[in-house]
Protein backbone atom coordinates (compact mmCIF):
# COMPACT_ATOMS: atom_id res chain seq x y z
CA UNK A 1 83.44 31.85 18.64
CA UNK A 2 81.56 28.93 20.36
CA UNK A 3 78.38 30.33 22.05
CA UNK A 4 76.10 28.09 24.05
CA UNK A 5 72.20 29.21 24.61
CA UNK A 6 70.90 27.89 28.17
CA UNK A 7 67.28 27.86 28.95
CA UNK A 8 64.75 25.99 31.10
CA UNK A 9 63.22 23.94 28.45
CA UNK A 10 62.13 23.70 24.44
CA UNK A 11 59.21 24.60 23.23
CA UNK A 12 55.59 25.41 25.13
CA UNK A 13 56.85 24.69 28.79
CA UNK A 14 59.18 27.69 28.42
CA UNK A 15 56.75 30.01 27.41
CA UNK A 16 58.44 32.84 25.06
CA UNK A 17 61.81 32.52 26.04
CA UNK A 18 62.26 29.17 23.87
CA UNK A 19 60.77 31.31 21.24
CA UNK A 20 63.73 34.27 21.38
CA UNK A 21 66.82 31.38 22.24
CA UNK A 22 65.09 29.51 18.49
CA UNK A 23 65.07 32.92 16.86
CA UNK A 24 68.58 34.44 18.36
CA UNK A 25 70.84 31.41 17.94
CA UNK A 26 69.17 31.35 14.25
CA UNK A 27 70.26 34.90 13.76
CA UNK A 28 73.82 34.77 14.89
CA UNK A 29 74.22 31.94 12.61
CA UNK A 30 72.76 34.23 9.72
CA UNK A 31 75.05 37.20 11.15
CA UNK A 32 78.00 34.68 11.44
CA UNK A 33 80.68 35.58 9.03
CA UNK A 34 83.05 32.85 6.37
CA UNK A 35 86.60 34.15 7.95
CA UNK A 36 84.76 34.35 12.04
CA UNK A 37 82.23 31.62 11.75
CA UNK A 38 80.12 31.51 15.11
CA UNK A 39 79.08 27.81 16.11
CA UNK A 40 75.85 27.46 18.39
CA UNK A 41 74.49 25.53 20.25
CA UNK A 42 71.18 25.61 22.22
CA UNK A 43 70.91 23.53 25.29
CA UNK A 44 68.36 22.93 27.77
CA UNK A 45 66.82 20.17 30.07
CA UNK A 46 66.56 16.88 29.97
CA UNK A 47 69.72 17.27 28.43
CA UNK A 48 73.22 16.66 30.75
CA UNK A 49 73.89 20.15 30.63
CA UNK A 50 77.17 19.95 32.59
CA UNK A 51 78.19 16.90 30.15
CA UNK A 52 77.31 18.84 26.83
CA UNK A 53 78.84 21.91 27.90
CA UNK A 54 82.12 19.96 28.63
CA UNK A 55 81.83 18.12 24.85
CA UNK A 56 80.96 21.57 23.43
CA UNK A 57 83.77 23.49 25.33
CA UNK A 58 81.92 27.02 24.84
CA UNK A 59 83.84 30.36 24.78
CA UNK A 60 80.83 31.89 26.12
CA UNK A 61 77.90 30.60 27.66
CA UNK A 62 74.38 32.75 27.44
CA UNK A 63 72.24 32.20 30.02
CA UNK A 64 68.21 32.70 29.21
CA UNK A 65 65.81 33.16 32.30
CA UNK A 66 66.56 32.88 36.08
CA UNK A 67 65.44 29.98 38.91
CA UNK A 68 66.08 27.10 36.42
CA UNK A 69 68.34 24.05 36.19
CA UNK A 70 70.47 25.70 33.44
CA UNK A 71 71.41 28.67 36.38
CA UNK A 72 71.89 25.73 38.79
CA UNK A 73 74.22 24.16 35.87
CA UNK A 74 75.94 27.60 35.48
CA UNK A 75 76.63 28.43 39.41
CA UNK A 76 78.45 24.77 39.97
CA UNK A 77 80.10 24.65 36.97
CA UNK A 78 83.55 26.88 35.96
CA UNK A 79 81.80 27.57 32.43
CA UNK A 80 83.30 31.50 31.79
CA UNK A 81 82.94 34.22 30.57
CA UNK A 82 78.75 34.44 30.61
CA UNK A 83 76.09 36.56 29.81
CA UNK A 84 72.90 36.15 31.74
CA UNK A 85 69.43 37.77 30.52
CA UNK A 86 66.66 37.91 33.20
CA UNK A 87 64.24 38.17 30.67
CA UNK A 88 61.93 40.14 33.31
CA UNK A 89 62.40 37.63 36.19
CA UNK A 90 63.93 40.38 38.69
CA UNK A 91 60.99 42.75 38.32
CA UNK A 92 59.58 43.49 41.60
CA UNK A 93 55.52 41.70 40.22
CA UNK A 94 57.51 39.04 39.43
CA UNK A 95 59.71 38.52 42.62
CA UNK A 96 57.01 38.92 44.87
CA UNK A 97 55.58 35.60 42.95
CA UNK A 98 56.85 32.46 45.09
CA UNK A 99 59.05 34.54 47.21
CA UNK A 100 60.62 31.92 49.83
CA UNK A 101 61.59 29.81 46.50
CA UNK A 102 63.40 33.08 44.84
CA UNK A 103 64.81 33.88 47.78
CA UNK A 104 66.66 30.97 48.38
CA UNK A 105 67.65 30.62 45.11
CA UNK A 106 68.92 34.01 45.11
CA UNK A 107 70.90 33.49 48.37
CA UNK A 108 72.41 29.86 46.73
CA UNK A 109 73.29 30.80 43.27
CA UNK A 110 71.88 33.38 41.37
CA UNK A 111 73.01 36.26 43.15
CA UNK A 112 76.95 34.53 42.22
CA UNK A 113 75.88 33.99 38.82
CA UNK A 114 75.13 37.73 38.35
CA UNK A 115 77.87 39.12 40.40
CA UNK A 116 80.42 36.78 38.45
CA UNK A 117 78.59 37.45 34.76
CA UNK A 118 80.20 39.32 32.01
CA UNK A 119 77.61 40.87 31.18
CA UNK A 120 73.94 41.21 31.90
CA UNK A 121 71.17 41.85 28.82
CA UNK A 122 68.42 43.78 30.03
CA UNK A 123 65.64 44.12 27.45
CA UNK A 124 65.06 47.68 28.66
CA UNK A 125 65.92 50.69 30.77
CA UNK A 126 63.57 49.57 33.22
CA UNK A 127 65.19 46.63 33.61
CA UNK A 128 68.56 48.30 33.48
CA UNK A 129 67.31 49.49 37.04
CA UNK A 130 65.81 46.90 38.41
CA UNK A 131 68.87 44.46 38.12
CA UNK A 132 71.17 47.82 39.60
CA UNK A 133 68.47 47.58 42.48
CA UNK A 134 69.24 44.14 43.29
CA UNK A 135 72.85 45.21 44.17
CA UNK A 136 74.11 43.74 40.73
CA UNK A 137 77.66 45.81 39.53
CA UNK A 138 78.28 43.60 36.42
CA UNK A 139 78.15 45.61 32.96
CA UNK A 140 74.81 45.70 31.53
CA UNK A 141 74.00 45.48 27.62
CA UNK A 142 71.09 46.82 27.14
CA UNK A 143 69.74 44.73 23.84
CA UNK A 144 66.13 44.01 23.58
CA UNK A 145 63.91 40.67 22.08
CA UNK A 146 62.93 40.86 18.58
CA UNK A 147 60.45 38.90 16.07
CA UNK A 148 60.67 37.75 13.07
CA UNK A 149 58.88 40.29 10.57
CA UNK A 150 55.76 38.77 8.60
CA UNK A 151 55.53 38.87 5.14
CA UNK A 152 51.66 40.83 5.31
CA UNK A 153 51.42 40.66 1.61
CA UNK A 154 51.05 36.77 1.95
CA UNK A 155 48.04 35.10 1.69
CA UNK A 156 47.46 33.49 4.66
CA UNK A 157 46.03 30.05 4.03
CA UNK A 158 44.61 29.02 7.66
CA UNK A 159 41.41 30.11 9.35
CA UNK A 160 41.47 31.38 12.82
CA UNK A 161 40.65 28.79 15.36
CA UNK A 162 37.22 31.14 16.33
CA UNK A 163 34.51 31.33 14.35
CA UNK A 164 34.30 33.96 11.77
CA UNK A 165 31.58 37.00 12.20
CA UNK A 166 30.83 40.46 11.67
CA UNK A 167 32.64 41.45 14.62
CA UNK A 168 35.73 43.02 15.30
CA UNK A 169 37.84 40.95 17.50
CA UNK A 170 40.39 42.03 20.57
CA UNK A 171 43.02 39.47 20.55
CA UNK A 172 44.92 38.35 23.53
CA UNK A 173 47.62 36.18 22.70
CA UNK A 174 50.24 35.07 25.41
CA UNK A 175 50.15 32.39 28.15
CA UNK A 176 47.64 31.98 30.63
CA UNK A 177 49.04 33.30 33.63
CA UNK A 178 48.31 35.78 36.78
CA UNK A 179 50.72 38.15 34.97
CA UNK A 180 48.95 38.46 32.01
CA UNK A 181 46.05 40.59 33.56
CA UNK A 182 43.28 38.04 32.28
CA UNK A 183 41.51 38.84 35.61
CA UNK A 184 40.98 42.39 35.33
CA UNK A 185 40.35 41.97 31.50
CA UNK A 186 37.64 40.06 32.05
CA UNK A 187 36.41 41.90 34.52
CA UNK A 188 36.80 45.67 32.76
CA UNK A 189 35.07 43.44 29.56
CA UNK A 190 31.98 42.30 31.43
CA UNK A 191 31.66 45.85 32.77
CA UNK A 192 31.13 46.97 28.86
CA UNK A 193 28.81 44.38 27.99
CA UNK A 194 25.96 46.82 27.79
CA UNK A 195 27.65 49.70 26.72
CA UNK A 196 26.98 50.75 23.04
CA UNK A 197 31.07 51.54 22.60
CA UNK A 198 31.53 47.87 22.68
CA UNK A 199 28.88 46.85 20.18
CA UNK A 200 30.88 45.51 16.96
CA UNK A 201 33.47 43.55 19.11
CA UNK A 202 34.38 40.59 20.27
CA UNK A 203 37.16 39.25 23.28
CA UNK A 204 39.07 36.03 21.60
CA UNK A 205 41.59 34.47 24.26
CA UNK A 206 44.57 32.40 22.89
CA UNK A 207 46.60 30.79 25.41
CA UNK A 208 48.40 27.53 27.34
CA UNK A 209 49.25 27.03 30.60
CA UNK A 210 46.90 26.30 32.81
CA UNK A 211 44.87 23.12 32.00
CA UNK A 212 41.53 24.14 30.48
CA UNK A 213 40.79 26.69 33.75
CA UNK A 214 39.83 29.41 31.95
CA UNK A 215 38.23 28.07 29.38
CA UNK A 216 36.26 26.26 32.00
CA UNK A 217 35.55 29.64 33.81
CA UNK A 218 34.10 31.77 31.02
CA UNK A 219 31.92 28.46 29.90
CA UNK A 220 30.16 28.64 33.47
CA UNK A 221 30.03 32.93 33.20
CA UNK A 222 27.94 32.46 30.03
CA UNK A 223 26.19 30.09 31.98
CA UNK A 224 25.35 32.80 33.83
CA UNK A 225 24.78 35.39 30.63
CA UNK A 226 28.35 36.79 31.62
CA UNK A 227 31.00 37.52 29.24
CA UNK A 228 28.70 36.50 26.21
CA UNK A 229 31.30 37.96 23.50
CA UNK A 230 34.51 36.27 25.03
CA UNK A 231 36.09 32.99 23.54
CA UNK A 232 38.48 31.16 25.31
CA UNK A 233 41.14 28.93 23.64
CA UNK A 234 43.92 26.75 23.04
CA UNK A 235 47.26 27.58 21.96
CA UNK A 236 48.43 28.11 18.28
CA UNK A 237 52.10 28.34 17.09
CA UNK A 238 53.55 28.86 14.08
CA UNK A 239 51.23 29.16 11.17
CA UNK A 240 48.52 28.87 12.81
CA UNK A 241 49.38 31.82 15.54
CA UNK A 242 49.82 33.81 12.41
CA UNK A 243 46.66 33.51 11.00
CA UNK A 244 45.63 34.72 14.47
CA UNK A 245 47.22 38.05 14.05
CA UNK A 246 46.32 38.21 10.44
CA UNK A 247 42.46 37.71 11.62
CA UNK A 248 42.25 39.78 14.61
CA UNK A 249 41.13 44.06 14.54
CA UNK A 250 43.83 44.50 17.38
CA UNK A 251 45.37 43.13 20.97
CA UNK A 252 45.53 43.29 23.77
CA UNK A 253 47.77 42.74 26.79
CA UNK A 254 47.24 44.13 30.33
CA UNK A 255 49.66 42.41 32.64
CA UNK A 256 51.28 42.76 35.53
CA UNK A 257 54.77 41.94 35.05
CA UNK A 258 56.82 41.63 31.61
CA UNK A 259 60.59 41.46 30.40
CA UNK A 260 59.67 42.74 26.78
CA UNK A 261 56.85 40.35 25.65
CA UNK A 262 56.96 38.69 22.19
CA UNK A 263 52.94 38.58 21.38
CA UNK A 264 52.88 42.77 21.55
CA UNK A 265 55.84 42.78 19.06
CA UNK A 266 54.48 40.02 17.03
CA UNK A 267 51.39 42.09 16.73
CA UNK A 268 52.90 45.62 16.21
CA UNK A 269 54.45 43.37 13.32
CA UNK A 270 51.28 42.44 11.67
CA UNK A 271 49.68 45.69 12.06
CA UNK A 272 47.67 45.32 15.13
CA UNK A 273 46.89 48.59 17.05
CA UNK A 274 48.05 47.31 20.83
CA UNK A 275 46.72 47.81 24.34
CA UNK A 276 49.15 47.44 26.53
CA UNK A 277 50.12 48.09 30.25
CA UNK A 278 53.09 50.20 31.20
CA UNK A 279 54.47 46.85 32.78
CA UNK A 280 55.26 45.68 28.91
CA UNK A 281 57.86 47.69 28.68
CA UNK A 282 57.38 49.17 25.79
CA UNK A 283 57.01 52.74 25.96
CA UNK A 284 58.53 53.82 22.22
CA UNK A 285 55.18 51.79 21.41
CA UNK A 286 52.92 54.72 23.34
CA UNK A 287 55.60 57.69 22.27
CA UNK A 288 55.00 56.20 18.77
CA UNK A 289 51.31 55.97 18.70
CA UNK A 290 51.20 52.34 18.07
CA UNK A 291 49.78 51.63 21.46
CA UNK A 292 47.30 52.45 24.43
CA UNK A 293 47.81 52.59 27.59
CA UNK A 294 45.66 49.66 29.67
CA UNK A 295 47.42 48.70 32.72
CA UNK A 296 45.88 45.98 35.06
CA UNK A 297 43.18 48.01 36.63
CA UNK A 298 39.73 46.85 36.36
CA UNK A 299 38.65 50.28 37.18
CA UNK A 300 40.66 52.36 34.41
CA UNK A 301 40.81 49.39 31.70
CA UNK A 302 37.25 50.05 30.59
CA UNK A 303 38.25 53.29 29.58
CA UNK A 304 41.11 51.92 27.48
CA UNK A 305 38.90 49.89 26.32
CA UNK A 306 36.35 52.09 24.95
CA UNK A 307 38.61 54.22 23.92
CA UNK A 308 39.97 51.87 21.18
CA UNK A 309 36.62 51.19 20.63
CA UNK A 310 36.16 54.52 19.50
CA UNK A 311 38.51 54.97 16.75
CA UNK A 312 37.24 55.19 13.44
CA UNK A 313 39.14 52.49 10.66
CA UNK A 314 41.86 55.03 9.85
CA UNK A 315 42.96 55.95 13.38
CA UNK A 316 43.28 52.17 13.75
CA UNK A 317 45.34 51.61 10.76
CA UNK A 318 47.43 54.50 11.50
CA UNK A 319 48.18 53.17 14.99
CA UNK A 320 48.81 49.88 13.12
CA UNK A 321 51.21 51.10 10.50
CA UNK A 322 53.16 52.98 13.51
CA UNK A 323 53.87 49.43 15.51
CA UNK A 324 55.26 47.42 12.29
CA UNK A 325 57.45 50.82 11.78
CA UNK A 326 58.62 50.79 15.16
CA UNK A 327 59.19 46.99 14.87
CA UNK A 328 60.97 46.42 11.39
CA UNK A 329 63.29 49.55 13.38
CA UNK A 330 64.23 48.36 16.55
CA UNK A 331 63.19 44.84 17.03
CA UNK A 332 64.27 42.82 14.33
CA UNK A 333 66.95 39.71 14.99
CA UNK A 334 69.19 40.74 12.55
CA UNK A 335 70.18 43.80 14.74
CA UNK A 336 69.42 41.69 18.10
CA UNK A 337 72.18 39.29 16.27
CA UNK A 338 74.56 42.13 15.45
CA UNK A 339 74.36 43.54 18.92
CA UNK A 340 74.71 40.30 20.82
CA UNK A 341 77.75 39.19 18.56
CA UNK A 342 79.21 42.71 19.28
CA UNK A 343 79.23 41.68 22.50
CA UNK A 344 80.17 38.36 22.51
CA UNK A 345 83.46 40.21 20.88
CA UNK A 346 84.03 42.57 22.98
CA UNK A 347 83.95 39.79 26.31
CA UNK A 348 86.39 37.82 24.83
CA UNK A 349 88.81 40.40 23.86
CA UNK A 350 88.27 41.14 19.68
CA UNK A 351 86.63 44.44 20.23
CA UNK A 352 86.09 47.78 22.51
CA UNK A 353 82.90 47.93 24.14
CA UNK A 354 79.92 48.62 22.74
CA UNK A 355 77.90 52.51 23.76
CA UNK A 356 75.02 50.37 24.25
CA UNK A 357 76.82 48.30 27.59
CA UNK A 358 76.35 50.15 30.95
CA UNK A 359 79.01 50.10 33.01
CA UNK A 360 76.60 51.82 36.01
């Protein structure tokens, strides 16, 4: 088979999904067998897409993310069969975000895209239904993102890019974006600055995206003696992101819209006891006691918050051992790559269809 990966860009400017095409492609290379050999290729602006597409001459074409140039690519193009993964684009938070845009784009190509797909990956049951309530009849595999699992017994060589105390610190680790729930964080965190629950911990942000902004707002807060236990900061990636997770008590994600975000697996995978919102769709985290509930409400987060705060080391750990459980089970590439190859397969013909593809 000869599979080509779209996305929107490489790297930082495409937030996690560059991330899961790096880590998939690698996979189905891994997962690629001597006598069926499956040849990748990940493209993605500034590339000619239409002009490397042609040279490659894909069987299939995988489509990552909607409202990019790679869609655009897809829709004028006659590149078939193709799989297109939303990657948590058609959730209603996330529609309602630049609306006039989406719905142009909708009404111009990516409505045919979807309707003409193979096959649509939705990361979860929730977005099973949300692409079925766009009108959307094309089979849907249901086939989450994974992470790479850490090797925890490693000594990790780097330092944290805060400064090392007696404190516990509450990581959040993602870009810095509306979505996220940074504003009611912050909020629900000042509310707690007093309270003796909170006493022991600290709030370390860890982001890109938006220029310096927040970093620039919490400096003037503390001006004000506002969020005097909150650091804001640049990215990390690779190495360094690790030592992150290795240094932080546990994390921390609140936000508004998701498709199945890569920081709360990444952190389930090193052991960190998560606080999540129901928007991360992620419930087998909750059901599995890996997680709490902290949606994007400034009035019900400090609860969620204290209530972590509460837990003595063991409850923590337990919670902790539960996420890299759940992850090393159900989120790791080598099944993603299995599944996704399995489908590839049965698309062009070499297989029956997989239980996991939804044909309503």
């Amino acid at each position: 088979m000869r599979i080509a990966h779209l996305s929107r860009a490489r790297g930082a400017a495409d937030g996690g999904i560059s991330l899961i095409v790096a880590e998939m492609s690698e996979a189905q290379r891994h997962h690629s067998v001597a006598d069926a050999p499956t040849h990748i290729r990940w493209l993605a602006p500034p590339d000619n897409l239409a002009f490397e597409l042609s040279q490659f001459a894909p069987d299939l074409v995988h489509v990552h993310g909607l409202w990019s140039a790679a869609n655009r690519t897809l829709a004028r193009g006659s590149w078939q069969p193709s799989v297109i993964a939303p990657q948590g684009m058609l959730d209603a938070w996330a529609l309602a975000q630049s609306p006039c845009l989406k719905r142009a784009a909708w009404s111009l190509y990516e409505q045919r895209n979807l309707r003409r797909c193979a096959a649509v990956q939705a990361l979860s049951a929730a977005e099973h239904r949300a692409i079925r309530a766009k009108g959307i009849r094309s089979p849907v595999a249901i086939i989450p993102n994974a992470v790479s699992l850490p090797n925890l017994g490693q000594t990790i060589q780097l330092s944290p890019p805060w400064t090392m105390g007696q404190e516990r610190v509450l990581l959040f680790l993602s870009r810095y974006h509306p979505k996220k729930g940074l504003a009611p964080l912050l909020q629900a965190w000042q509310s707690l600055e007093s309270s003796p629950a909170s006493r022991g911990w600290r709030l370390v942000l860890v982001g890109y995206g938006d220029q310096g902004r927040l970093a620039r707002s919490v400096t003037q807060a503390q001006a004000r003696g506002e969020l005097l236990r909150v650091e804001a900061l640049g990215p990390c990636f690779g190495a360094d992101k690790q030592a992150c997770f290795s240094a932080a008590s546990a994390f921390v994600l609140p936000s508004f819209s998701e498709g199945l975000p890569m920081a709360a697996l990444e952190a389930m995978a090193h052991r960190l006891p998560c606080l999540l919102s129901a928007a991360c769709n992620l419930p087998g985290a909750f059901s599995a006691g890996a997680a709490l509930v902290a949606d994007p409400d400034p009035a019900a987060l400090p609860a969620a918050l204290e209530h972590l705060f509460s837990l003595s080391d063991a409850e923590l750990a337990s919670m902790g051992a539960a996420g890299a459980q759940l992850v090393a089970s159900s989120f790791s590439w080598a099944r993603v790559a299995e599944q996704t190859l399995a489908l590839y397969r049965w698309i062009l013909g070499g297989s029956d269809r997989p239980e996991w593809v939804e044909l309503d």
